[in-house]
PDB file of N, CA and C in Angstrom:
ATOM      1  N   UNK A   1      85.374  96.428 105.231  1.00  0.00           N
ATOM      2  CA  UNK A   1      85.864  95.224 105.864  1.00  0.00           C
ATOM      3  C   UNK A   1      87.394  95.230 105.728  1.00  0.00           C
ATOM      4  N   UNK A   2      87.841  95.974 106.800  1.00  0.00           N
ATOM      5  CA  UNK A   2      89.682  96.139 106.470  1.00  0.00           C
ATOM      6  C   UNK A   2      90.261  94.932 106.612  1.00  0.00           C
ATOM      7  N   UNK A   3      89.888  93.478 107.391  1.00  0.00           N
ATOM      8  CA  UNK A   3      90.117  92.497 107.980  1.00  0.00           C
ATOM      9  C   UNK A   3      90.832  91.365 106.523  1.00  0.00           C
ATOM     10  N   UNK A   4      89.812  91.911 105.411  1.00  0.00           N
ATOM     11  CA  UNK A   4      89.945  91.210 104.276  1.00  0.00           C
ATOM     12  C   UNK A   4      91.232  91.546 103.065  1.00  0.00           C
ATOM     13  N   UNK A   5      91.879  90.635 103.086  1.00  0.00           N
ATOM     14  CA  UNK A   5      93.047  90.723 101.711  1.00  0.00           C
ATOM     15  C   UNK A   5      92.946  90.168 100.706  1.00  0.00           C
ATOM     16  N   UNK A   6      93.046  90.762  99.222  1.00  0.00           N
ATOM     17  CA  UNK A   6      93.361  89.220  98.216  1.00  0.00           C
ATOM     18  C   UNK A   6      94.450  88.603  98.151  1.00  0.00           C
ATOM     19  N   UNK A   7      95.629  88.641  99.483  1.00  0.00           N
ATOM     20  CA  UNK A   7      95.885  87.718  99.492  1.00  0.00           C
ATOM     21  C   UNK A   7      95.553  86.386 100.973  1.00  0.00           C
ATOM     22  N   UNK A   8      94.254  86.407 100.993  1.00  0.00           N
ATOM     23  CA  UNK A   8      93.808  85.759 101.665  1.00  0.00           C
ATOM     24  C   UNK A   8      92.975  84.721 101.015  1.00  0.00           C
ATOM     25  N   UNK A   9      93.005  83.102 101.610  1.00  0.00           N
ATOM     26  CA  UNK A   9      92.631  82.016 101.077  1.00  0.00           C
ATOM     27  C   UNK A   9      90.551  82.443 100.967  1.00  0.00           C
ATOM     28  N   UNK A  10      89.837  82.023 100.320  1.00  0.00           N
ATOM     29  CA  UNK A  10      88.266  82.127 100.385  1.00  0.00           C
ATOM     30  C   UNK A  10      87.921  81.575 101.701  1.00  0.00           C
ATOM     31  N   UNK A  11      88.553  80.223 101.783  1.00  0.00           N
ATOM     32  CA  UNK A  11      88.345  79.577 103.031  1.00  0.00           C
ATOM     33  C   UNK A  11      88.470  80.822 104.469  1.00  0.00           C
ATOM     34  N   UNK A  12      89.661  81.327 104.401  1.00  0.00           N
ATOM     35  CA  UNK A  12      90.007  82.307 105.341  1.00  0.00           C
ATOM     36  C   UNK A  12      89.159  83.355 105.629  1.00  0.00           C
ATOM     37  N   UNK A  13      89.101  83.643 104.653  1.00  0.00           N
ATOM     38  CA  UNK A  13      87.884  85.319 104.109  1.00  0.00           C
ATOM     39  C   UNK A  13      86.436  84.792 104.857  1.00  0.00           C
ATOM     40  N   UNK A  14      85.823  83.345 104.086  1.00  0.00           N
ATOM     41  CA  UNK A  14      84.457  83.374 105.173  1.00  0.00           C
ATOM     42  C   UNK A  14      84.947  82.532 106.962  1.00  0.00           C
ATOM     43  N   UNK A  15      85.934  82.035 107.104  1.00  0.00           N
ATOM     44  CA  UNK A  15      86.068  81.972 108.356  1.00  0.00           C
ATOM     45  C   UNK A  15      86.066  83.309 109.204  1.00  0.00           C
ATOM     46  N   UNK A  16      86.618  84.124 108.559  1.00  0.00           N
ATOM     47  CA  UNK A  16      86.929  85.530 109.464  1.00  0.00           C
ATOM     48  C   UNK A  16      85.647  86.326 109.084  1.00  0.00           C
ATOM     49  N   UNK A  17      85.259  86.672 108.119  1.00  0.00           N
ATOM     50  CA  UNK A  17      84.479  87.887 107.730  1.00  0.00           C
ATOM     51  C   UNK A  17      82.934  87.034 106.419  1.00  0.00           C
ATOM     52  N   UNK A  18      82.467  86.107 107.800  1.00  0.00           N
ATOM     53  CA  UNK A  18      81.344  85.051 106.942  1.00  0.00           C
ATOM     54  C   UNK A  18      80.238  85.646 106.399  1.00  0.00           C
ATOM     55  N   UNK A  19      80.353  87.379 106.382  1.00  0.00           N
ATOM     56  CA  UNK A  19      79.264  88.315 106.171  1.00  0.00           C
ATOM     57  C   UNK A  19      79.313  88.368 104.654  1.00  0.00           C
ATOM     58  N   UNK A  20      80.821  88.069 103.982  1.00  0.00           N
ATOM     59  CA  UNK A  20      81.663  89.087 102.820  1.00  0.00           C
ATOM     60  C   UNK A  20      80.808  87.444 101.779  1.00  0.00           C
ATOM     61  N   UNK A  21      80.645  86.594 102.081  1.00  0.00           N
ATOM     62  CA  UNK A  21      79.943  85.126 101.271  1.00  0.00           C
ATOM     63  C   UNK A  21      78.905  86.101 100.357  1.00  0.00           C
ATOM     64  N   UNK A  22      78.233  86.357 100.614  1.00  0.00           N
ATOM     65  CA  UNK A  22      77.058  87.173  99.736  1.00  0.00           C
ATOM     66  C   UNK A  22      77.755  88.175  98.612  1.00  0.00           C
ATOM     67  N   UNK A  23      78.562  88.774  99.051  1.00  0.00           N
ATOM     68  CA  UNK A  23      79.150  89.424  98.167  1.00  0.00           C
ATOM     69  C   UNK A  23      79.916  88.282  96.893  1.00  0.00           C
ATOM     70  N   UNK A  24      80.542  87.812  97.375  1.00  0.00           N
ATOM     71  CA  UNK A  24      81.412  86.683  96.645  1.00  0.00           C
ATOM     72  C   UNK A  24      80.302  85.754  95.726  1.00  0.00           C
ATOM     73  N   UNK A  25      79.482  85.572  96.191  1.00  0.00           N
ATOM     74  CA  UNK A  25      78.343  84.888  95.186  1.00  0.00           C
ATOM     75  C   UNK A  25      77.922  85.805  94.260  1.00  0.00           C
ATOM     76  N   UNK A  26      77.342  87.019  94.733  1.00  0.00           N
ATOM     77  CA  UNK A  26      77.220  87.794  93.391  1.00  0.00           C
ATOM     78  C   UNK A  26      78.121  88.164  92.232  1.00  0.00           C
ATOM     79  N   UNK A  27      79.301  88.098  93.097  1.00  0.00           N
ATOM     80  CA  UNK A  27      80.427  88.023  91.784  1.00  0.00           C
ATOM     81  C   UNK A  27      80.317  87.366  91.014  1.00  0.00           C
ATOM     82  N   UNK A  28      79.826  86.232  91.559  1.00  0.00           N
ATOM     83  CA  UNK A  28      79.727  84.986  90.619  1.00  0.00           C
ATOM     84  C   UNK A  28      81.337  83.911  91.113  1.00  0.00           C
ATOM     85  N   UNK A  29      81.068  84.183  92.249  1.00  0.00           N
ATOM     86  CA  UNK A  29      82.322  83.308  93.006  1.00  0.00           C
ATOM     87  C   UNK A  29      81.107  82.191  93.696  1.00  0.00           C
ATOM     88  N   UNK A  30      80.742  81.168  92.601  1.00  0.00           N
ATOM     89  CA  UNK A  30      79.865  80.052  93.582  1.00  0.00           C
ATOM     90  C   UNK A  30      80.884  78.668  94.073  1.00  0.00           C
ATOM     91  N   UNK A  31      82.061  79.034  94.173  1.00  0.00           N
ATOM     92  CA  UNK A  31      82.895  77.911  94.789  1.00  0.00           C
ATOM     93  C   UNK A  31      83.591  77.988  96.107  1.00  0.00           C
ATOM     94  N   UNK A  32      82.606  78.757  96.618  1.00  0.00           N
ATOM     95  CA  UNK A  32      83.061  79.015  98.138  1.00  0.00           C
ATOM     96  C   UNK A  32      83.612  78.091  99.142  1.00  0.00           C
ATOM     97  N   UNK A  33      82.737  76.654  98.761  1.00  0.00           N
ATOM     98  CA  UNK A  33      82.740  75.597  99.123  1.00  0.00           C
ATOM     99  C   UNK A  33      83.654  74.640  98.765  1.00  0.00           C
ATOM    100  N   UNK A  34      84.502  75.020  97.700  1.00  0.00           N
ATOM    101  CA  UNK A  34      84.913  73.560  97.164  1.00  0.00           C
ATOM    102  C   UNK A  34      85.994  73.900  97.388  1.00  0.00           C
ATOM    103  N   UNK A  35      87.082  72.508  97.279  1.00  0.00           N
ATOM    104  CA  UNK A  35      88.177  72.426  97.580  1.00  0.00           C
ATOM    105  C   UNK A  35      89.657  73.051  97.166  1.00  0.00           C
ATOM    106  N   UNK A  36      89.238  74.296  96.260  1.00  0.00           N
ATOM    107  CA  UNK A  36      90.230  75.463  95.949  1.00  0.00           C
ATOM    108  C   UNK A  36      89.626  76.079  97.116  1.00  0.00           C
ATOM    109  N   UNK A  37      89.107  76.683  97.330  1.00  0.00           N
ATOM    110  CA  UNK A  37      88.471  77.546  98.299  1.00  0.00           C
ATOM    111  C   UNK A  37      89.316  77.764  99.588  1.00  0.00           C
ATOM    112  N   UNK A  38      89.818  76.513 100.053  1.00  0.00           N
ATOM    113  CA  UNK A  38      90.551  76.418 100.779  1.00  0.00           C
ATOM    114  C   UNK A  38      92.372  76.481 101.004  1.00  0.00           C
ATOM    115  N   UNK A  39      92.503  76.784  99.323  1.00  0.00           N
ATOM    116  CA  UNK A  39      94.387  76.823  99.005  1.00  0.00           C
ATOM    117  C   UNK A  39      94.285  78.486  98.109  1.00  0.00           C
ATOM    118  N   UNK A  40      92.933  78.424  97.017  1.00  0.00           N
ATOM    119  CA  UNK A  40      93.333  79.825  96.467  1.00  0.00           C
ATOM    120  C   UNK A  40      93.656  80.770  96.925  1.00  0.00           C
ATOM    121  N   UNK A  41      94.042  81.928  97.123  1.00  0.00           N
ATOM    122  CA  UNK A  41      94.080  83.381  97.568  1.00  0.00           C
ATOM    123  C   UNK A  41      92.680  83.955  96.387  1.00  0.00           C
ATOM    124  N   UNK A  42      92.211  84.905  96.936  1.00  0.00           N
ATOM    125  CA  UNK A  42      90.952  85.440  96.324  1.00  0.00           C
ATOM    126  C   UNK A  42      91.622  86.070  95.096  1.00  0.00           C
ATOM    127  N   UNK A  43      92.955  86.659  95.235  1.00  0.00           N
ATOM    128  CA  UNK A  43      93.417  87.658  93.653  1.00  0.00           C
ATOM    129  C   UNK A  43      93.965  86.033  92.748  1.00  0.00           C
ATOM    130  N   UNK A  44      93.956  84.684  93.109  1.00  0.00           N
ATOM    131  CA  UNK A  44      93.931  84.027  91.989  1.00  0.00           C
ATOM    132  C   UNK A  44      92.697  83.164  92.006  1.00  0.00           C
ATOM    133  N   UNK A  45      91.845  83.428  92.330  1.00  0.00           N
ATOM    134  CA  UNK A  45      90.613  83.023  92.303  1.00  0.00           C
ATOM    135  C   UNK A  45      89.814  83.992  91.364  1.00  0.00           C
ATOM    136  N   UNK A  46      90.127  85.094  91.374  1.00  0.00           N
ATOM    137  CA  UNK A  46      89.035  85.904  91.054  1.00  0.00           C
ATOM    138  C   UNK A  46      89.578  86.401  88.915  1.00  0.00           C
ATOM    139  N   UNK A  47      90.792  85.913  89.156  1.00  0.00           N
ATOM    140  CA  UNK A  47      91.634  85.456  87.346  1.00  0.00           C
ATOM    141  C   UNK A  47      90.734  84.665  86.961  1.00  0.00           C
ATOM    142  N   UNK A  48      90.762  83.394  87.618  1.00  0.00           N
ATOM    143  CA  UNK A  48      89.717  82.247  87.521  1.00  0.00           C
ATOM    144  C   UNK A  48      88.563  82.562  86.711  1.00  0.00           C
ATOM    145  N   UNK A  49      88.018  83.272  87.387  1.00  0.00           N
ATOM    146  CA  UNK A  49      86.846  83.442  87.317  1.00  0.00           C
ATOM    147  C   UNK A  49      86.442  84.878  86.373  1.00  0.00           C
ATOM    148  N   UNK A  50      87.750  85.629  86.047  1.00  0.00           N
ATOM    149  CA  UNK A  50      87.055  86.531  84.991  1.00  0.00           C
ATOM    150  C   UNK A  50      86.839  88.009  85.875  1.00  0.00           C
ATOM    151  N   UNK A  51      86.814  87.888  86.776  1.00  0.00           N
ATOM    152  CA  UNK A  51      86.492  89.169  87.941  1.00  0.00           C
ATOM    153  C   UNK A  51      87.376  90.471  88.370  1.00  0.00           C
ATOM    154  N   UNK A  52      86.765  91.457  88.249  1.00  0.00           N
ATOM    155  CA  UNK A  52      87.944  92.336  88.461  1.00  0.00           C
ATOM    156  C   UNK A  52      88.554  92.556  89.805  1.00  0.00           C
ATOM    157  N   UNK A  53      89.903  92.400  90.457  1.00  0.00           N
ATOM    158  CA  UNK A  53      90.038  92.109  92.032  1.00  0.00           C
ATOM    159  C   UNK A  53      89.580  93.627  92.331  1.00  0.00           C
ATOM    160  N   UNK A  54      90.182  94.651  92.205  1.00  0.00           N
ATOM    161  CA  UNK A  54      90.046  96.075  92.535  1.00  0.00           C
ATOM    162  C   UNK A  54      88.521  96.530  92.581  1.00  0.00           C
ATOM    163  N   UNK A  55      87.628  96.269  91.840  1.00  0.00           N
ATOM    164  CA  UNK A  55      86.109  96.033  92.236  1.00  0.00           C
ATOM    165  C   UNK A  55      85.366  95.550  92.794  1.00  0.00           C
ATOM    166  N   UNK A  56      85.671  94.390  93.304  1.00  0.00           N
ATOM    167  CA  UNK A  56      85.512  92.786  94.765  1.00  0.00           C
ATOM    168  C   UNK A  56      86.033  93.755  95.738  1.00  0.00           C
ATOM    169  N   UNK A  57      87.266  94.361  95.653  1.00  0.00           N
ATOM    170  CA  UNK A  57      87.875  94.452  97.038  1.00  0.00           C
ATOM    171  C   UNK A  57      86.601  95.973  97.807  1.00  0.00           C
ATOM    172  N   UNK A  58      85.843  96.987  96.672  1.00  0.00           N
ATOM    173  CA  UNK A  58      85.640  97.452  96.811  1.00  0.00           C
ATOM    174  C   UNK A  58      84.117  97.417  97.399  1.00  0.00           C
ATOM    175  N   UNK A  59      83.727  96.077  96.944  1.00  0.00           N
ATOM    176  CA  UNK A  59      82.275  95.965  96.981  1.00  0.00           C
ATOM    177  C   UNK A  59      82.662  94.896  98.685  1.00  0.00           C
ATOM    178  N   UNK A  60      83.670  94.706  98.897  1.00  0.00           N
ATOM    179  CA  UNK A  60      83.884  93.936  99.871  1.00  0.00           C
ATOM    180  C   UNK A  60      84.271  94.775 101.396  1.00  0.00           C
ATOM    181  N   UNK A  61      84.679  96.304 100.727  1.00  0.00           N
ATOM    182  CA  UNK A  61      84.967  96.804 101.970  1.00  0.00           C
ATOM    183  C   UNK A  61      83.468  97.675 102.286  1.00  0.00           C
ATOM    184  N   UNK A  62      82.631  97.622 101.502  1.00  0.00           N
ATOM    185  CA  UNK A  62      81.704  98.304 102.051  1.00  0.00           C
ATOM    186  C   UNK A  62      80.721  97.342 102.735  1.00  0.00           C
ATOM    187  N   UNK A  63      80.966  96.012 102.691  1.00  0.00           N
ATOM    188  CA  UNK A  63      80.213  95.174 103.892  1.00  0.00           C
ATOM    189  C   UNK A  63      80.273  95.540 105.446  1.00  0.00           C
TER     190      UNK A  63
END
């Protein structure tokens, strides 16, 4: 999924590429929905949350 950046908002990521949501839940990204979702960028979302970005980005381009 080349379409996808971490520096792109979550909000952005499932507006454009609403396939990459499944992935992001298994991360254990269940705030897809809420109102960071829509200001974070995924590389400070994914601090947040404990996640490694370079492993997301990887499990994200093979969607």
């Amino acid at each position: 999924m080349a379409n996808v950046t971490k520096e792109m908002t979550i909000g952005e990521i499932l507006r454009t590429a609403p396939e990459v949501a499944p992935v992001l839940l298994e991360a254990g990204m269940h705030c897809l929905g809420c109102p960071s979702a829509q200001a974070e960028s995924l590389e400070d979302a994914v601090l947040v949350h404990g996640i490694d970005i370079d492993e997301l980005m990887k499990k994200i381009a093979e969607v």
